[in-house]
N, C-alpha and C. Protein backbone atom coordinates (compact mmCIF):
# COMPACT_ATOMS: atom_id res chain seq x y z
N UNK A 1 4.63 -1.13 18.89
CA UNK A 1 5.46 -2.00 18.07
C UNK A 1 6.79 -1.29 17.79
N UNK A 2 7.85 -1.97 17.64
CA UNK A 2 9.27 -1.44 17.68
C UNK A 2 9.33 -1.08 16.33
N UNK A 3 10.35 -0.12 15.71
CA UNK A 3 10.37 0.37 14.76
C UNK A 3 11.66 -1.07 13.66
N UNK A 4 11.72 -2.12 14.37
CA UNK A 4 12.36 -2.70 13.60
C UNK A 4 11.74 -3.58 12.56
N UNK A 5 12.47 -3.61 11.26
CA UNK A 5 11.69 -4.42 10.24
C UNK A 5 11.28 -3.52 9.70
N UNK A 6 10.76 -2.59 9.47
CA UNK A 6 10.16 -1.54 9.20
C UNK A 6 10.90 -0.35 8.13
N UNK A 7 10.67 -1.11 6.59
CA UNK A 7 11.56 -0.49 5.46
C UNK A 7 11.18 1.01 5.14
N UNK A 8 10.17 1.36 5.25
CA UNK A 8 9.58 2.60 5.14
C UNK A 8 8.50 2.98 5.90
N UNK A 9 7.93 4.25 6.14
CA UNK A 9 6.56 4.59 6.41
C UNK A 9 6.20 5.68 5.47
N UNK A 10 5.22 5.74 5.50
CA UNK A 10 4.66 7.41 4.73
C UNK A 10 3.32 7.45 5.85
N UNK A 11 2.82 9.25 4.79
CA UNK A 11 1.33 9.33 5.65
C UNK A 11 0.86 9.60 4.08
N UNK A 12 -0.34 9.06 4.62
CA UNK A 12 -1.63 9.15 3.33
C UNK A 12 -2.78 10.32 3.11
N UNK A 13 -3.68 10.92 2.49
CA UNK A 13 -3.72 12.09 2.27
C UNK A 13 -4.18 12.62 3.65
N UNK A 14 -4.87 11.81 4.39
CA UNK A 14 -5.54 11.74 5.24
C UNK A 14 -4.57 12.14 6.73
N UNK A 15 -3.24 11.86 6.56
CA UNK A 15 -3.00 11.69 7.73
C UNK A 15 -2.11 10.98 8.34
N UNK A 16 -3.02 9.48 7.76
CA UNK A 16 -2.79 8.39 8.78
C UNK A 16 -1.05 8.05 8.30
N UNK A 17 -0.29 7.75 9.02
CA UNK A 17 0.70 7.12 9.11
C UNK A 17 0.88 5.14 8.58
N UNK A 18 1.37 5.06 7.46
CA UNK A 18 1.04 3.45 7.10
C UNK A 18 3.00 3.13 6.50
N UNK A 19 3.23 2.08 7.56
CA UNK A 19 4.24 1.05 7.16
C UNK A 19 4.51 0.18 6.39
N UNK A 20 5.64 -0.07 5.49
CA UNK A 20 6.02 -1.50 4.90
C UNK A 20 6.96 -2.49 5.89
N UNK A 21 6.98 -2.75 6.31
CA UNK A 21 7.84 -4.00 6.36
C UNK A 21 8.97 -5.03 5.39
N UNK A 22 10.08 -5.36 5.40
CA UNK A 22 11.00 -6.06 5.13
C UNK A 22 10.12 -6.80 4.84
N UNK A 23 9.44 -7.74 5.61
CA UNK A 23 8.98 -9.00 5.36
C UNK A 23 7.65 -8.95 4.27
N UNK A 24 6.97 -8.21 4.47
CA UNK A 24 5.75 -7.68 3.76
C UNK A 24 6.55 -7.52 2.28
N UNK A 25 7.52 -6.57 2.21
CA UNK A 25 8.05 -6.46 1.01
C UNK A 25 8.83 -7.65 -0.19
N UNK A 26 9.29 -8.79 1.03
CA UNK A 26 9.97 -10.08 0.52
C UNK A 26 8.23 -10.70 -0.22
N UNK A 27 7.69 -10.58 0.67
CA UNK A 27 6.29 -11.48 0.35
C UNK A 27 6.03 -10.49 -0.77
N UNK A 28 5.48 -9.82 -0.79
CA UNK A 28 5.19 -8.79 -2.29
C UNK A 28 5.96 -9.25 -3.82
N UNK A 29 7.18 -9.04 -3.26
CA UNK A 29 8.12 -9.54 -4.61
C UNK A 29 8.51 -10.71 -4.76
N UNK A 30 7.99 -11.73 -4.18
CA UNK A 30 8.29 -13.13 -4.59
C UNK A 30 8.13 -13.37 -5.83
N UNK A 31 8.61 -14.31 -6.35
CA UNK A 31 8.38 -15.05 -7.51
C UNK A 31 7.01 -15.07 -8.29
N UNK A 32 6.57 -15.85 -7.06
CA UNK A 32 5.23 -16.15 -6.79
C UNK A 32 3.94 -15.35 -6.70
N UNK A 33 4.16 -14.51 -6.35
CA UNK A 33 2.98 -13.25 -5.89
C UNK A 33 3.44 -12.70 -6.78
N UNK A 34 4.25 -10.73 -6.46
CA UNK A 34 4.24 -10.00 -8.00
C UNK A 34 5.02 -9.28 -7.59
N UNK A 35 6.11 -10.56 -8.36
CA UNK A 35 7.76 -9.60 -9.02
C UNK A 35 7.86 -8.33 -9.74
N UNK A 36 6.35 -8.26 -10.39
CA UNK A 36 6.99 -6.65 -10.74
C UNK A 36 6.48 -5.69 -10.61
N UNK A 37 6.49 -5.60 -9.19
CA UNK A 37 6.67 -4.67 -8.66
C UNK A 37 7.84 -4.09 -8.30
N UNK A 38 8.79 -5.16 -8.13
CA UNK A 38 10.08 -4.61 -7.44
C UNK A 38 10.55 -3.16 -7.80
N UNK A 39 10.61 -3.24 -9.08
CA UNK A 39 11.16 -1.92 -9.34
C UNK A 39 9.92 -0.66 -9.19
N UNK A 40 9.44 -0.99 -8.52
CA UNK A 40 8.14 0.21 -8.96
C UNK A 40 7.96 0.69 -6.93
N UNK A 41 9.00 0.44 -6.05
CA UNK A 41 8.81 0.65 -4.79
C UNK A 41 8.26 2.00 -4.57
N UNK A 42 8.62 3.20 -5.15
CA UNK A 42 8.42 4.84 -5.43
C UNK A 42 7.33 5.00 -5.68
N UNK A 43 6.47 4.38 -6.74
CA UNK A 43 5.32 3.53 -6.97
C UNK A 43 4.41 3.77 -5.81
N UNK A 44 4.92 2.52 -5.72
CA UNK A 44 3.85 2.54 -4.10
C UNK A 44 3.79 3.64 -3.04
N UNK A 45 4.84 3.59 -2.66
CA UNK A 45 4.75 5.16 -1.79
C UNK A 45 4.01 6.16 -2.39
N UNK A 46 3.94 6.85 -3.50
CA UNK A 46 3.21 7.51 -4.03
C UNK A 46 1.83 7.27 -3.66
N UNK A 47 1.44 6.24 -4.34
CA UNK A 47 0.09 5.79 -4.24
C UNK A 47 -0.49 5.62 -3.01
N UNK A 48 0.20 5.21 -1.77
CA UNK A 48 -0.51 5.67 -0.51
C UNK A 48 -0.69 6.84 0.21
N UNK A 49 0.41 7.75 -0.66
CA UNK A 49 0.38 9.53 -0.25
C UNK A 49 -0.89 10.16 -1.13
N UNK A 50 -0.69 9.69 -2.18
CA UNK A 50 -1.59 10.48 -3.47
C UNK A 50 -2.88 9.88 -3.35
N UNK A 51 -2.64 8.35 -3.33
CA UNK A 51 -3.69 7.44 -4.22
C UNK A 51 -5.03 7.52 -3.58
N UNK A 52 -6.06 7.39 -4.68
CA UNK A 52 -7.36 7.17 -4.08
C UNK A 52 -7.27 5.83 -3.42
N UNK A 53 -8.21 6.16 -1.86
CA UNK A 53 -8.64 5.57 -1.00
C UNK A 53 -9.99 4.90 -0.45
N UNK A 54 -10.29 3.17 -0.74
CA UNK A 54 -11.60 3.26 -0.56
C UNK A 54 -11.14 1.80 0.57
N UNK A 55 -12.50 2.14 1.84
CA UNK A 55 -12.15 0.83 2.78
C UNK A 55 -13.21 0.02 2.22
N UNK A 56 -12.77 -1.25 2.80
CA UNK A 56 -13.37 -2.55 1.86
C UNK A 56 -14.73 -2.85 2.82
N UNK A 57 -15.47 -2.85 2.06
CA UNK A 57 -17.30 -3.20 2.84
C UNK A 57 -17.25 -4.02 3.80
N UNK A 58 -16.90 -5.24 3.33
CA UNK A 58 -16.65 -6.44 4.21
C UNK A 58 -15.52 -6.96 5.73
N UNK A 59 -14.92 -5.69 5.42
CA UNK A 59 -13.49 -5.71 6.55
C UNK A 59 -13.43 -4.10 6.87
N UNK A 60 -13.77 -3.47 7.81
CA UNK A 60 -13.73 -1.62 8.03
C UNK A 60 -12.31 -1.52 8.10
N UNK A 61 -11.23 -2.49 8.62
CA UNK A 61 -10.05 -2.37 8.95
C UNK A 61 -8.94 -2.24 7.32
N UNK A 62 -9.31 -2.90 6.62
CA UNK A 62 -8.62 -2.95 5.30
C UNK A 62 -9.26 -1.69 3.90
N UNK A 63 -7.95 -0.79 3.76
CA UNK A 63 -8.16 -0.22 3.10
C UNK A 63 -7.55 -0.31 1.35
N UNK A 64 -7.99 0.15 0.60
CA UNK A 64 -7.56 -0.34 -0.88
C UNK A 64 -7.48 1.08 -1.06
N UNK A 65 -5.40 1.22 -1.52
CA UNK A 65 -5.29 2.34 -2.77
C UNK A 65 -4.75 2.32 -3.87
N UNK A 66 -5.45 2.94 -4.42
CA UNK A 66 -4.93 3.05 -5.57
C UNK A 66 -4.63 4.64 -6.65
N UNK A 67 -3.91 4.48 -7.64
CA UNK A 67 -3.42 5.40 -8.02
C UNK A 67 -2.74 5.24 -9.65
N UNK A 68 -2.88 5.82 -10.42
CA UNK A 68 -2.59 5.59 -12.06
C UNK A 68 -1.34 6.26 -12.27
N UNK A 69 -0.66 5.75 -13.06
CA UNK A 69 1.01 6.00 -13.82
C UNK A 69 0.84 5.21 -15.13
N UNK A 70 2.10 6.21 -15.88
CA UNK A 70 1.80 6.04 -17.06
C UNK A 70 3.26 5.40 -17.32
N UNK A 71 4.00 5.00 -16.44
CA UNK A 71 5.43 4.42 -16.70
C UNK A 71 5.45 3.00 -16.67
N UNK A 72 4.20 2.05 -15.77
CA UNK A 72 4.26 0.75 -15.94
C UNK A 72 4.58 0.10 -17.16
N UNK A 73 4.75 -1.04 -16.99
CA UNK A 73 5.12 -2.42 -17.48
C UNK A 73 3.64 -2.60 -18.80
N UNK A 74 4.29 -3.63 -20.03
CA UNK A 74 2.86 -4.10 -20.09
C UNK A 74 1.67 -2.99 -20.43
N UNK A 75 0.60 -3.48 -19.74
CA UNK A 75 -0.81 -3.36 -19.98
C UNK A 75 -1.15 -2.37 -18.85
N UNK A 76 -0.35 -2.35 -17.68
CA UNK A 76 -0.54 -1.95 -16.56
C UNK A 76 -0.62 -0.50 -16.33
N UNK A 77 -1.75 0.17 -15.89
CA UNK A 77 -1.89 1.45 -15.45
C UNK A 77 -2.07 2.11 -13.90
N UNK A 78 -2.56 1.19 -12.98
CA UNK A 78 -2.27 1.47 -11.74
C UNK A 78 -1.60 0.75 -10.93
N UNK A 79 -0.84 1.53 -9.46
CA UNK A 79 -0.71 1.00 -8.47
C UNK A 79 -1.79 0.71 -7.67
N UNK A 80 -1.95 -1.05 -6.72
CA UNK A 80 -2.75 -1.09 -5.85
C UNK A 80 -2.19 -1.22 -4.35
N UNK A 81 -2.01 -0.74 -3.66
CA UNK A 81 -1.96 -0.84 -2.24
C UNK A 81 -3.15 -1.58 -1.03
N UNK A 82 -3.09 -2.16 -0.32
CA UNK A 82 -4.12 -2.99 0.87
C UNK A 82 -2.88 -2.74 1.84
N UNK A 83 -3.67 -1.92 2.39
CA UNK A 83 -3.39 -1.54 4.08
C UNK A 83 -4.65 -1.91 5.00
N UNK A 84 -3.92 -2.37 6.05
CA UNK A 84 -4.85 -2.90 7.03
C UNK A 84 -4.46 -1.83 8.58
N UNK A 85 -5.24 -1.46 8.86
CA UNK A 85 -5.37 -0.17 9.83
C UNK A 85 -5.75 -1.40 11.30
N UNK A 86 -4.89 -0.51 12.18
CA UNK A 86 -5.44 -1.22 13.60
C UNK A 86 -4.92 0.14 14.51
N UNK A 87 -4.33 -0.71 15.77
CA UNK A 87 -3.75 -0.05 17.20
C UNK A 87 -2.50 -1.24 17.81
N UNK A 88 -1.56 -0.35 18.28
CA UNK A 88 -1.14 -1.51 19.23
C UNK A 88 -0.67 -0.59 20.60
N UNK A 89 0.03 -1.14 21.54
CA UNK A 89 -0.01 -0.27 22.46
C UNK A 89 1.79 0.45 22.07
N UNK A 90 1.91 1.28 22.53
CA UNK A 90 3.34 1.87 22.27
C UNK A 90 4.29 1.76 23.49
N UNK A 91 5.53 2.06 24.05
CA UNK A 91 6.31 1.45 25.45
C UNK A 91 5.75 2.68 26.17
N UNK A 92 5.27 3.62 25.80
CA UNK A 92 4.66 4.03 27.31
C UNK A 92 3.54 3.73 27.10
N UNK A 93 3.00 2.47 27.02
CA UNK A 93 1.49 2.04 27.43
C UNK A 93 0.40 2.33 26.73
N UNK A 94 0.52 3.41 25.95
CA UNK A 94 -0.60 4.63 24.93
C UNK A 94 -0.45 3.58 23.86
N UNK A 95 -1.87 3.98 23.23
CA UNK A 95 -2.51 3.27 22.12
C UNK A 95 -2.09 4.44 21.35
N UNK A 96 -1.35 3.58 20.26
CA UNK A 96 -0.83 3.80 19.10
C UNK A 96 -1.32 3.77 17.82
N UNK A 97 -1.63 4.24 16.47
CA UNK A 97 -1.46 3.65 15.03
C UNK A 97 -0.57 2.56 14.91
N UNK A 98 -1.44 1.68 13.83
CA UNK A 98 -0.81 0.26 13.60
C UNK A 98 -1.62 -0.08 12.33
N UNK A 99 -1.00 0.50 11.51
CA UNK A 99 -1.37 0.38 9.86
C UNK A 99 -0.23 0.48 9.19
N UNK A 100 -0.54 -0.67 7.95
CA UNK A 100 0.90 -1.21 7.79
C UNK A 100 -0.05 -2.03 6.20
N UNK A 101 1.07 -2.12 5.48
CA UNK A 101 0.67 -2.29 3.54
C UNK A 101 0.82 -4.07 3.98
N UNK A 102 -0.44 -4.59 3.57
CA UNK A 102 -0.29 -5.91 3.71
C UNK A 102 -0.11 -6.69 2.37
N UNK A 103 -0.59 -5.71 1.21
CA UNK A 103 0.33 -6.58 -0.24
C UNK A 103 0.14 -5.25 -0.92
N UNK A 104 0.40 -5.64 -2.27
CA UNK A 104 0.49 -4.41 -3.41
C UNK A 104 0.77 -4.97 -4.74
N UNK A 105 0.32 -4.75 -5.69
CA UNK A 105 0.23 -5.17 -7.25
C UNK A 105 0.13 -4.13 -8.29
N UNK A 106 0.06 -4.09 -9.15
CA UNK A 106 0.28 -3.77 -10.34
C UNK A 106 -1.29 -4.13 -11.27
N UNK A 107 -1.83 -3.21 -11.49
CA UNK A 107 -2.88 -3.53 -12.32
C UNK A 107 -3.68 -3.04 -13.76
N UNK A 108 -4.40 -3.34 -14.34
CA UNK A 108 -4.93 -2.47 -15.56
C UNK A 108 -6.42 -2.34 -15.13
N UNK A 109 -6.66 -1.09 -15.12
CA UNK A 109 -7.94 -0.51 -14.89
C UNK A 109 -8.48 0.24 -16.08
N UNK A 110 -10.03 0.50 -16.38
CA UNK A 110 -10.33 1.15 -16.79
C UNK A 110 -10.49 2.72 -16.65
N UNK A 111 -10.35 3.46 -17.29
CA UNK A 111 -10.20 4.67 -17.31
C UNK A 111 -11.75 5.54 -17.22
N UNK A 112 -12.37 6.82 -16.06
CA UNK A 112 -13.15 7.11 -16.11
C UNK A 112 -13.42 7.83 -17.99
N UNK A 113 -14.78 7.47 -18.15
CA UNK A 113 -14.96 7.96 -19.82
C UNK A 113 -14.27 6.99 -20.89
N UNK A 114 -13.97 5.83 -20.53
CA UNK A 114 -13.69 4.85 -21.30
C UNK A 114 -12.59 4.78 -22.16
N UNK A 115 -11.57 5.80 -21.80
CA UNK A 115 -10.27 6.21 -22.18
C UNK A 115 -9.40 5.12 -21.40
N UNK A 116 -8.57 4.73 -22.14
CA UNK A 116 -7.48 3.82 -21.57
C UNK A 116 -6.18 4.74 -21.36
């Protein structure tokens, strides 16, 4: 896949190499979905470098991270990240990484030991 469109990347603790997208990012901050995030982009990056990592039972390909800050909005204590992990082929033909943040939110979690 060409590197265009492609607003950022990071790697996660692990390694893996994971993309945002322009478009991914318009869809994120819509109106509609969750505007506030916008200001919290640093946020996110963090949270896919730092954040705990768990893949989802039902899909091996989609992973959920997350990660706690104490600067949010509100009620809100973590970042969530959903990355979806694949392959595509690269221009010399070689199978590539192809993981890339398919949304991201803002959430309130409970705290291990019942500490908020």
């Amino acid at each position: 896949m060409a590197d265009s469109g492609k607003r950022w990347t990071v790697q996660d603790r692990d390694g893996n190499s994971i993309y945002l997208t322009e478009e991914r990012w318009r869809h994120i901050t819509d109106a509609e979905n969750h505007p506030e995030i916008a200001e919290y982009e640093g946020h996110l990056q963090k949270t896919l470098q730092k954040g705990r990592r768990r893949q989802e039972p039902l899909n091996p390909r989609k992973y959920r991270y997350s990660h706690p800050f104490d600067d949010l909005p509100d009620d809100f204590n973590h970042v969530v990240a959903i990355a979806l992990f694949g392959f595509d082929v690269n221009e010399q033909g070689e199978t590539a990484p192809n993981n890339f943040v398919a949304t991201a939110f803002l959430k309130h979690m409970r705290l291990k030991g019942g500490s908020e």
